[in-house]
Protein backbone atom coordinates (compact mmCIF):
# COMPACT_ATOMS: atom_id res chain seq x y z
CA UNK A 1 22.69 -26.51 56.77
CA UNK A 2 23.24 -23.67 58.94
CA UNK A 3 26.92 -24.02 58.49
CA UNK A 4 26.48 -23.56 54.62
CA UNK A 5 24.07 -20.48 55.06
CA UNK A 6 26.89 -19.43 57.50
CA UNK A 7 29.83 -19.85 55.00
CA UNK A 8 28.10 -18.59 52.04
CA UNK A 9 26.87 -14.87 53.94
CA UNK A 10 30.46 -14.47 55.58
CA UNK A 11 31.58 -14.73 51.87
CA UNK A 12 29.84 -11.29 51.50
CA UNK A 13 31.30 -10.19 54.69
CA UNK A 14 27.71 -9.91 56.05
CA UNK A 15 25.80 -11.37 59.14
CA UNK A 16 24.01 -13.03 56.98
CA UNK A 17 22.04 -15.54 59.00
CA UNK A 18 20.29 -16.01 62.64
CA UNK A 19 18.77 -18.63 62.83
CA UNK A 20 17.66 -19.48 66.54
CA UNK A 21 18.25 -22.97 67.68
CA UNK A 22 15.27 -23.72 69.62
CA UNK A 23 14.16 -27.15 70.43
CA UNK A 24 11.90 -28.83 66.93
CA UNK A 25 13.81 -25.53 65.43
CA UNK A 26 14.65 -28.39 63.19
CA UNK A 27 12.86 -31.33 61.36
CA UNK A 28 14.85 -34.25 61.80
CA UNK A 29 16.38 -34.45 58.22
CA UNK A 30 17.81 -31.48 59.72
CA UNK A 31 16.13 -28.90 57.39
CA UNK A 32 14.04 -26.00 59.18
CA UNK A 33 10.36 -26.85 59.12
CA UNK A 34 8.95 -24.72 56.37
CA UNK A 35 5.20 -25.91 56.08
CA UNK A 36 3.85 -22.49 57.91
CA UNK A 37 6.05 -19.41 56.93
CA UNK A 38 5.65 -16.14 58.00
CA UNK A 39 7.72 -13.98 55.00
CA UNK A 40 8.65 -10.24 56.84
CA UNK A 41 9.91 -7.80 53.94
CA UNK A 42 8.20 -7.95 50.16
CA UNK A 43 11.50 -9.01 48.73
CA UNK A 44 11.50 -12.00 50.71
CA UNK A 45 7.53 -12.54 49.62
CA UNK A 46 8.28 -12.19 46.05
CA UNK A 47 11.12 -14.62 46.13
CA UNK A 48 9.09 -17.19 47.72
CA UNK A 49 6.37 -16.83 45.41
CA UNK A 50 9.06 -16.66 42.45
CA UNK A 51 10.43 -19.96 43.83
CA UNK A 52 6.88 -21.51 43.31
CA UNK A 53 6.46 -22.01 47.36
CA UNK A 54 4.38 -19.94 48.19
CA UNK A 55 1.83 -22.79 49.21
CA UNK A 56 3.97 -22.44 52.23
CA UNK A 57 3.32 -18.90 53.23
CA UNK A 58 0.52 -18.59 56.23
CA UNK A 59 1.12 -14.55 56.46
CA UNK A 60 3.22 -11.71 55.49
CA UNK A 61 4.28 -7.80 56.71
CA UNK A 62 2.77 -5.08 55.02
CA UNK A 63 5.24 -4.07 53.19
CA UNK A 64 4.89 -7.67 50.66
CA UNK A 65 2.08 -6.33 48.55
CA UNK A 66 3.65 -8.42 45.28
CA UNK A 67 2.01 -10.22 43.94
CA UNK A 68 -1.37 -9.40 44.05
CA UNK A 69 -1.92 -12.88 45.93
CA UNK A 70 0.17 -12.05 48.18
CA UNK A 71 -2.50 -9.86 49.35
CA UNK A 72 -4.82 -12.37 50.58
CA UNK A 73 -2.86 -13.61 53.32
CA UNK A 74 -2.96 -12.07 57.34
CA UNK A 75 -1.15 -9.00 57.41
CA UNK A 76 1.22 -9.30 60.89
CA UNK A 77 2.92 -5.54 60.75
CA UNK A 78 4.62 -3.23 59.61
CA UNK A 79 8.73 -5.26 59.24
CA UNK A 80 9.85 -2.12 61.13
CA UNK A 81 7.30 -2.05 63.69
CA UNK A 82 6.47 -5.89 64.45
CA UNK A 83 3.81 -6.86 66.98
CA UNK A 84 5.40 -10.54 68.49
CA UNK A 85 1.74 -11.38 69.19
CA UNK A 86 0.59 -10.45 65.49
CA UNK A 87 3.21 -12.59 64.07
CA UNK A 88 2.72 -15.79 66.77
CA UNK A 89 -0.91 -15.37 66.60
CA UNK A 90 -0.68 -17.44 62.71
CA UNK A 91 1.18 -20.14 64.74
CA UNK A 92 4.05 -19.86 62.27
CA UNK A 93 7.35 -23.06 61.97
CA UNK A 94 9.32 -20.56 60.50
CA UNK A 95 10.19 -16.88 60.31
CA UNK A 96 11.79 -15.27 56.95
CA UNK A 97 12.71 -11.64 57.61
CA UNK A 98 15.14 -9.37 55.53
CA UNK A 99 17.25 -7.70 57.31
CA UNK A 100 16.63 -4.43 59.55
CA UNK A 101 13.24 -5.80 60.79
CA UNK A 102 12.68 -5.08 64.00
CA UNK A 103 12.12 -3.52 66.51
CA UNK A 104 14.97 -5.48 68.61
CA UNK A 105 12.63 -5.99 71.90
CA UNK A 106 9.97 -7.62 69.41
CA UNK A 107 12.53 -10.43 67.86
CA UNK A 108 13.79 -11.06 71.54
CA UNK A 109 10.24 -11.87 72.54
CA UNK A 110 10.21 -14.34 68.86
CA UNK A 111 13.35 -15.54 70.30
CA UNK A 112 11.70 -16.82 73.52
CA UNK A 113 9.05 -18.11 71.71
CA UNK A 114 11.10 -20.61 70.09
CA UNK A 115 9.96 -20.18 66.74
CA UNK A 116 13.40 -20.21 64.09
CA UNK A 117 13.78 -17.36 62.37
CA UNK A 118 16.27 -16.98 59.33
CA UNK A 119 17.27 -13.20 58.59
CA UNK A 120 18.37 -12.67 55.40
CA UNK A 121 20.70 -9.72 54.63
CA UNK A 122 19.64 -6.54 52.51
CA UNK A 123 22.33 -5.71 50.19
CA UNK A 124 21.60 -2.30 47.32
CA UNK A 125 23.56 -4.44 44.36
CA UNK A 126 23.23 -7.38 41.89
CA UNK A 127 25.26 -9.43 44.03
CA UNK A 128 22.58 -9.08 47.18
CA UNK A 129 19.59 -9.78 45.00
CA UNK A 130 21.43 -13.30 44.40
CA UNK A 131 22.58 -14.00 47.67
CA UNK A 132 19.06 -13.57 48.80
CA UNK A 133 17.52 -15.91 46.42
CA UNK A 134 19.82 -18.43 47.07
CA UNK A 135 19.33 -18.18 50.89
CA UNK A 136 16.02 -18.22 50.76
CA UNK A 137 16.02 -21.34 48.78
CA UNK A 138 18.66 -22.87 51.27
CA UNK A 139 16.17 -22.23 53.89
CA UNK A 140 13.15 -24.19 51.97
CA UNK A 141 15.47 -27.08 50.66
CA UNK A 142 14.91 -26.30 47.00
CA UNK A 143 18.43 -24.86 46.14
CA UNK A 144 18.03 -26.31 43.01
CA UNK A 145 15.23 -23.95 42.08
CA UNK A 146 16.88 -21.42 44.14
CA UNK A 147 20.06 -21.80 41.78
CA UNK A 148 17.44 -21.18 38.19
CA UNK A 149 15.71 -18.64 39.74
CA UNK A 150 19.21 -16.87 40.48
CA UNK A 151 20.87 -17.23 36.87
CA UNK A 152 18.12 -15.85 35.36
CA UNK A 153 17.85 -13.37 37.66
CA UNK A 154 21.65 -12.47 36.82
CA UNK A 155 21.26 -12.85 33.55
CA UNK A 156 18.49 -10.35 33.50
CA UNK A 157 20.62 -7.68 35.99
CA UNK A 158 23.09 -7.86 33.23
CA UNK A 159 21.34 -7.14 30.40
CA UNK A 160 20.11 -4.16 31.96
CA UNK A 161 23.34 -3.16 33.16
CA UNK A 162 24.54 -3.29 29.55
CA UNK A 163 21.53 -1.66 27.56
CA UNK A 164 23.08 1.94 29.18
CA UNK A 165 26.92 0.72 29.09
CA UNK A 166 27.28 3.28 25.91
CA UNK A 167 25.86 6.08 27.56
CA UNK A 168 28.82 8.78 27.99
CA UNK A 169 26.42 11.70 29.48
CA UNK A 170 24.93 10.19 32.71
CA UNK A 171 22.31 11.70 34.49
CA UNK A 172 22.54 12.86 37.96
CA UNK A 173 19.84 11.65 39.92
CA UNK A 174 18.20 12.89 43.51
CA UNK A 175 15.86 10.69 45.15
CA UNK A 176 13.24 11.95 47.17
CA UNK A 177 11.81 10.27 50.11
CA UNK A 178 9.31 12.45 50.93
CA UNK A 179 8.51 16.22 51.29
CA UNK A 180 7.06 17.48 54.64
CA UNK A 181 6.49 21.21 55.43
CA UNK A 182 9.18 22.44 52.99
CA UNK A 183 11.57 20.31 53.90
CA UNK A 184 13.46 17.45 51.32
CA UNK A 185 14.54 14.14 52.53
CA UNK A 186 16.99 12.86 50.14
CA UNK A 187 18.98 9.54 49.79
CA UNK A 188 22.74 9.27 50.01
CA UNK A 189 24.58 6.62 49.42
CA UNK A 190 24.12 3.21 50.58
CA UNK A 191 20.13 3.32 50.15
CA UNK A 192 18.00 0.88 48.01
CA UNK A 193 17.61 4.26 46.02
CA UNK A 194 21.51 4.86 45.30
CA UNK A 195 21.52 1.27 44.38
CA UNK A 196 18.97 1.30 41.64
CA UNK A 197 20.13 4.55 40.35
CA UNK A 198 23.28 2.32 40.28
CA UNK A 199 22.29 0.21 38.04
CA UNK A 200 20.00 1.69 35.71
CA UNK A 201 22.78 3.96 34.58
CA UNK A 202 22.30 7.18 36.77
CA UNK A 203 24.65 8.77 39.29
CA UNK A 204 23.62 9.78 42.83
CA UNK A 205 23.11 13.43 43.23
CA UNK A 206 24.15 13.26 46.56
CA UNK A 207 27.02 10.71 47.67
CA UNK A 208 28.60 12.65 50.91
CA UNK A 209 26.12 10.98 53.18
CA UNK A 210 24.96 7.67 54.29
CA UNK A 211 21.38 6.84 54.46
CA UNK A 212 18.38 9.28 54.18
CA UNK A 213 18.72 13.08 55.42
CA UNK A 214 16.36 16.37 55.13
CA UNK A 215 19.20 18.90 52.74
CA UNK A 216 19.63 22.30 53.10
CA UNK A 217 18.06 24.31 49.76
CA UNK A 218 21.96 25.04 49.29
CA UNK A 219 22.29 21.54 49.42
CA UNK A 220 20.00 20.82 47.03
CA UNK A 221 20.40 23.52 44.48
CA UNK A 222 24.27 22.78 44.57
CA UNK A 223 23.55 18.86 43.70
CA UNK A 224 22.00 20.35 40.31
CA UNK A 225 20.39 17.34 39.43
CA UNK A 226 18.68 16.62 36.18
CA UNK A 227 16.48 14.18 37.20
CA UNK A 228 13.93 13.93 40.49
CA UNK A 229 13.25 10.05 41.31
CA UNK A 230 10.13 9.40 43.66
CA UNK A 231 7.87 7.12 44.71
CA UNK A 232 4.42 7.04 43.65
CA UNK A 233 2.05 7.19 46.57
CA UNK A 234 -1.23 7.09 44.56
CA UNK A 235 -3.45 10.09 43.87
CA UNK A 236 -3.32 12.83 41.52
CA UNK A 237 0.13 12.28 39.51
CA UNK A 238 0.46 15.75 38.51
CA UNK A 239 -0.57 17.19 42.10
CA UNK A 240 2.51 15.31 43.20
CA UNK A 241 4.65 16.27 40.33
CA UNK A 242 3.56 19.83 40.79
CA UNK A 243 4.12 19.83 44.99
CA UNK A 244 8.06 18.80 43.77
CA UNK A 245 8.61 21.27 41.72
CA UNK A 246 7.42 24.19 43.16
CA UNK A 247 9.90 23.61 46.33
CA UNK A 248 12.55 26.55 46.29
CA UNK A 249 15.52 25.12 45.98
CA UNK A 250 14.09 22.33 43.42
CA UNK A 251 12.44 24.86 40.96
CA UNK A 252 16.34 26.21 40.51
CA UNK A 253 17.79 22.79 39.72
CA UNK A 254 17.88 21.23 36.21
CA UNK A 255 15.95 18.52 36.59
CA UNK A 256 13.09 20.98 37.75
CA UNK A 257 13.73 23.36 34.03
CA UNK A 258 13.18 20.30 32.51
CA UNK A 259 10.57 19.01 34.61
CA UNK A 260 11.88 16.01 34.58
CA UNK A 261 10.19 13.94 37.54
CA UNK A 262 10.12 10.09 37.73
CA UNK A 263 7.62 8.20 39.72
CA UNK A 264 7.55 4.67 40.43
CA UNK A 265 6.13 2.31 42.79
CA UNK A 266 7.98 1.85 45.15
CA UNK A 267 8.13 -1.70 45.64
CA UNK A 268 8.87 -2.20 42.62
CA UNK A 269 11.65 0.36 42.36
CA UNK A 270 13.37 -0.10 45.85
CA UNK A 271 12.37 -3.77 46.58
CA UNK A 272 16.01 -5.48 45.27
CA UNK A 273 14.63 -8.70 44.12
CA UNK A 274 13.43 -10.92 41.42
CA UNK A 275 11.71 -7.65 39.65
CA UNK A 276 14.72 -5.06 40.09
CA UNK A 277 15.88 -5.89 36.47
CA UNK A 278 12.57 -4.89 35.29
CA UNK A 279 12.65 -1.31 37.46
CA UNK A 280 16.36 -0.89 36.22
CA UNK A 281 15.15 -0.97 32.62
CA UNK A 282 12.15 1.14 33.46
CA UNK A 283 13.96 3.98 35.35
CA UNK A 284 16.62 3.55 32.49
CA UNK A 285 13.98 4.43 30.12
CA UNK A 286 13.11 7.14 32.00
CA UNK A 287 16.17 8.09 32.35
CA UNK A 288 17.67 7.93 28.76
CA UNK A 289 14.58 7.61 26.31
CA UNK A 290 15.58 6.24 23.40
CA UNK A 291 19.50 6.32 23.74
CA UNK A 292 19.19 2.89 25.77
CA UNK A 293 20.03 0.14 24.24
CA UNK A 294 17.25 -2.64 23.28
């Protein structure tokens, strides 16, 4: 089984996989023992649950707040910011965890606990949202499931792909991480955020970077964009809407003439799983009103 999971990732040209072999990593049909599964990243939660198994989950990181069930279970951490005593402390058989959880010194202690943990890579296109799915489902021998859940997943990625394939004027698109004392931090490219933009139709406003970085007000007011994508963090909508829009170098942009501001939760917008259709079509809406397609 490993050497599937092995095959399949290096098809993407992606680490896709550790997977720890500890002694009893394994039950002896040679499938991981999934009974008590700790899921670490909400795309991973929401796959599980999407798969049906979510009888198997005994806890889950902070950030896997869909669905609303998933709320009930023991909250172990923060994916970034693990405790290895929070997450042994459920007495977990197995450890799901998207990539870039950490920190490293916290999975060497999981390591040493001999508890197997499968990592599953974090990719910003259609493609990744598969290849997690079907890894997932790998990992909790029900590939068949796995397989359904992926083709309609697909199917439903495409479909929103193609309700803004006739749209000649795109709109450029700056998403904003957060704003702290005057300051803009901004996504580049290779970001959940430049992904989603991606696919609902938009372009980045900003593709000379990687990753998220504070811009310059030249920066900013030379990326012109006509649209300002956010998360919504709760509270007074317009307060938010307002703080955005006042900033300097944002009040000379388009997108800030038109006050045209998009908020969306951001799990649901950034979390590149089962749901990501669904944001795609939402931002796309956003986006395009009635020009997208139905």
């Amino acid at each position: 089984m490993q050497i599937r999971l092995f095959l399949r990732a290096a098809a993407f040209g992606v680490a896709a996989l550790v997977a720890f072999p500890f002694a009893g990593a394994m039950a002896q049909d040679g499938q991981y023992d999934s009974s008590r599964v700790v899921a670490i990243g909400g795309s991973v939660t929401e796959i599980i649950y999407a798969l049906g198994e979510e009888a198997r989950l005994i806890a889950r990181d902070s950030t896997s707040t869909f669905p609303e069930q998933a709320l009930e279970l023991p909250d172990v951490g923060y994916m970034r910011a693990l405790s290895p005593e929070g997450v042994l402390s459920v007495d977990p058989s197995l450890i799901i965890a998207l990539e870039g959880s950490g920190p490293p010194e916290a999975l060497e202690v999981l390591e040493k606990a001999s508890v197997p943990m499968v990592t599953v890579p974090d990719r910003f296109d259609a493609e990744g949202i598969l290849e997690k799915i079907r890894i997932v489902g790998d990992v909790l021998d029900v590939e068949d499931k796995a397989e359904t859940l992926a083709s309609q997943t697909d199917a439903d990625l495409k479909a929103a792909q193609a309700a803004t394939a006739d749209i000649t004027e795109r709109k450029t698109v700056l998403f904003v991480l957060s704003l702290q004392g005057g300051r803009v931090l901004a996504s580049g490219t290779n970001t959940a955020a430049d992904g989603i933009i991606a696919i609902a139709g938009g372009l980045n406003a900003v593709t000379d970077y990687e990753g998220y970085k504070q811009l310059t007000d030249e920066a900013i007011i030379e990326a012109a964009p006509d649209v300002i994508l956010a998360m919504d963090r709760g509270g007074d909508h317009e307060t938010q809407v307002d703080e955005l829009l006042r900033h300097p170098a944002i009040a000379a942009t388009p997108a800030a003439q038109s006050k045209s501001v998009v908020r969306m939760d951001g799990a649901f917008l950034l979390g590149f799983g089962p749901r990501t259709a669904a944001a795609a079509r939402e931002l796309s809406s956003a986006l395009y009103g009635d020009a997208v397609a139905d």
